[in-house]
Protein backbone atom coordinates (compact mmCIF):
# COMPACT_ATOMS: atom_id res chain seq x y z
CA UNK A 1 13.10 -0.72 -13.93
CA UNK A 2 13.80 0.42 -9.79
CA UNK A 3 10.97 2.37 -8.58
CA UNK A 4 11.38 4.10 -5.23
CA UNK A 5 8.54 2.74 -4.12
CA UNK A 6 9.80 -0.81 -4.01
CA UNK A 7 12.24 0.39 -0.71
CA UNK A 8 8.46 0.95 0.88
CA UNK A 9 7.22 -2.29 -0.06
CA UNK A 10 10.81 -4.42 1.14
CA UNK A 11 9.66 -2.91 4.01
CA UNK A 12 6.50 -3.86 4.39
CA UNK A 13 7.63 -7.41 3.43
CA UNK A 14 10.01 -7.06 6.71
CA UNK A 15 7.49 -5.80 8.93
CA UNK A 16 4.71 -9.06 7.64
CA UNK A 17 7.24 -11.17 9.04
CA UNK A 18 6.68 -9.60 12.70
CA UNK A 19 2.76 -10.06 12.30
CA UNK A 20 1.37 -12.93 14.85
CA UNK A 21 -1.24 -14.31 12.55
CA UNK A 22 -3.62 -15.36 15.84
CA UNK A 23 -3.27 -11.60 16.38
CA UNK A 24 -3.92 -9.21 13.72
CA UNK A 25 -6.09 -6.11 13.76
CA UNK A 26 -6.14 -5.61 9.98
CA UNK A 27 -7.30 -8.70 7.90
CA UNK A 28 -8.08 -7.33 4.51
CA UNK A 29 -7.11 -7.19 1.03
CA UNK A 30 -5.07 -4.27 -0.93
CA UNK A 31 -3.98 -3.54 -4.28
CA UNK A 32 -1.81 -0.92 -5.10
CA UNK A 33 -1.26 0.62 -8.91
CA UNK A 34 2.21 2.63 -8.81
CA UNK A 35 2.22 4.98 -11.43
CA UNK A 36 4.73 6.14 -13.61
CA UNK A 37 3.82 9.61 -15.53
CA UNK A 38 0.14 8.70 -15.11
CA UNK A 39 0.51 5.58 -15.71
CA UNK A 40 0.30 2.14 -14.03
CA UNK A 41 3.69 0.90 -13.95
CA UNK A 42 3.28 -1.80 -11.11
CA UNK A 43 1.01 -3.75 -9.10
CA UNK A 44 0.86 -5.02 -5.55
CA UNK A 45 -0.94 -6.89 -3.69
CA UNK A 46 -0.65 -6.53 0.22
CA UNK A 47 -3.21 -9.49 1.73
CA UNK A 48 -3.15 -9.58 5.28
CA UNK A 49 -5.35 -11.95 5.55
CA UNK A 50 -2.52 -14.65 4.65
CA UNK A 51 0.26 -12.12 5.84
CA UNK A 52 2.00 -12.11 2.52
CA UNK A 53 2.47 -9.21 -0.52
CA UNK A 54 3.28 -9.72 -3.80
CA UNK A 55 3.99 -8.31 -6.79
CA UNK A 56 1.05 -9.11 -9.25
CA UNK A 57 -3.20 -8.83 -9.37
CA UNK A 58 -5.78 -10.69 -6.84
CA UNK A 59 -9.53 -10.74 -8.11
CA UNK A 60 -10.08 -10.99 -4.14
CA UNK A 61 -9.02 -7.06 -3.45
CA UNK A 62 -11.40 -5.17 -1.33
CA UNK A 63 -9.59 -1.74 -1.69
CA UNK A 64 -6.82 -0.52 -4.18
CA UNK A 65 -5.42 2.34 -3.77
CA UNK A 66 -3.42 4.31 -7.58
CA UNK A 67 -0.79 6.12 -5.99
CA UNK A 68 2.64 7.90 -8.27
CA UNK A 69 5.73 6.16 -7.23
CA UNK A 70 7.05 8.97 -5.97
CA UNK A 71 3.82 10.14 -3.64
CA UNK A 72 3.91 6.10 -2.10
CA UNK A 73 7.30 6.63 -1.01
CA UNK A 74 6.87 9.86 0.50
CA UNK A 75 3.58 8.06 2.31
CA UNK A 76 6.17 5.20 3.28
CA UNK A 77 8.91 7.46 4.60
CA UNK A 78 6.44 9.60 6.68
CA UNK A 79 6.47 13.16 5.04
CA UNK A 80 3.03 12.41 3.33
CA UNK A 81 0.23 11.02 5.02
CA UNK A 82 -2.85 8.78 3.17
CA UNK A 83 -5.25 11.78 4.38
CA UNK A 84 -2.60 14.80 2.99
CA UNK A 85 -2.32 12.39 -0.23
CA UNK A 86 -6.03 12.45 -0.64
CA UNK A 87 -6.81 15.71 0.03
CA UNK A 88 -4.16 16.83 -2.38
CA UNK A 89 -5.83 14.30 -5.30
CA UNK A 90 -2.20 12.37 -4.96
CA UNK A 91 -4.27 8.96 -3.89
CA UNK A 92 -7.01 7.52 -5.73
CA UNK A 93 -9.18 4.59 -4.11
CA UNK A 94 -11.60 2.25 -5.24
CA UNK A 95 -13.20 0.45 -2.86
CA UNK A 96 -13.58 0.69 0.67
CA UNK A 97 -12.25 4.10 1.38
CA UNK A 98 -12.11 3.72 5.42
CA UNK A 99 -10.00 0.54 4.81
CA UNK A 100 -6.99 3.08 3.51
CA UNK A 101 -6.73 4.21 7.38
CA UNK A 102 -6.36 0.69 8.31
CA UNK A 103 -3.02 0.99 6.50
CA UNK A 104 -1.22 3.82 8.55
CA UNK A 105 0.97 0.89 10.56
CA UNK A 106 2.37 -0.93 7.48
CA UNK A 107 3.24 2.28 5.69
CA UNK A 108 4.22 5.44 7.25
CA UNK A 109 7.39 5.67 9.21
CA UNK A 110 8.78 2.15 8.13
C-alpha cells in the first residue's frame, strides 16, 4: 500500500545524508505511527543519533509522535505546522513533547 506520507519520509532519508554527524543539533530518537482511518498503518523510526530512519519499531524512542497520513504530509510539504497539528488534535505525542519542535528542519518545507 503507497501512503503519501512516504514522499515526506524519502525526503527526510535525502536530507540525513547532508547531516555532518560531528555536527548535529538534534540527537534524539522518534517514532512515528501513520494512521490510516484511525488506525496505525505504519511505523518509523527517525534516530538521529545514528543519522539513519527506518521503517519498523525501536524500544530506544524518546518521543513518538501518531500522526494521519494525510496530516504528516501536509506537515512535510509546509501547509501544516507540528504546533497548527496539535492545536487542531491532528498530532498526538507521547513522550517528550518539546522534542516535536526539534523536528521543524527535517520536516516542513522538504
Amino acid at each position: 500500500m503507497s501512503f503519501k506520507s512516504d514522499a515526506v519520509f524519502e525526503k527526510i532519508k535525502l536530507r540525513l545524508t547532508k547531516i555532518d554527524p560531528a555536527n548535529r543539533q538534534v540527537e534524539n530518537m522518534y517514532k512515528f505511527n501513520i494512521t490510516v482511518g484511525g488506525k496505525v498503518a505504519k511505523t518509523w523510526v527517525l534516530d538521529l543519533k545514528n543519522v539513519k530512519l527506518f521503517e519498523g519499531d525501536s524500544p530506544d524512542v524518546e518521543c513518538t509522535v501518531t500522526v494521519s497520513d494525510e496530516d504528516f504530509f501536509a506537515m512535510g510539504s509546509g501547509t501544516l505546522t507540528a504546533k497548527d497539528a496539535m492545536a487542531q488534535d491532528k498530532l498526538d505525542v507521547d513522550g517528550n513533547i518539546e522534542l516535536v519542535f526539534k523536528l521543524a528542519p527535517f520536516v516542513s518545507s522538504i
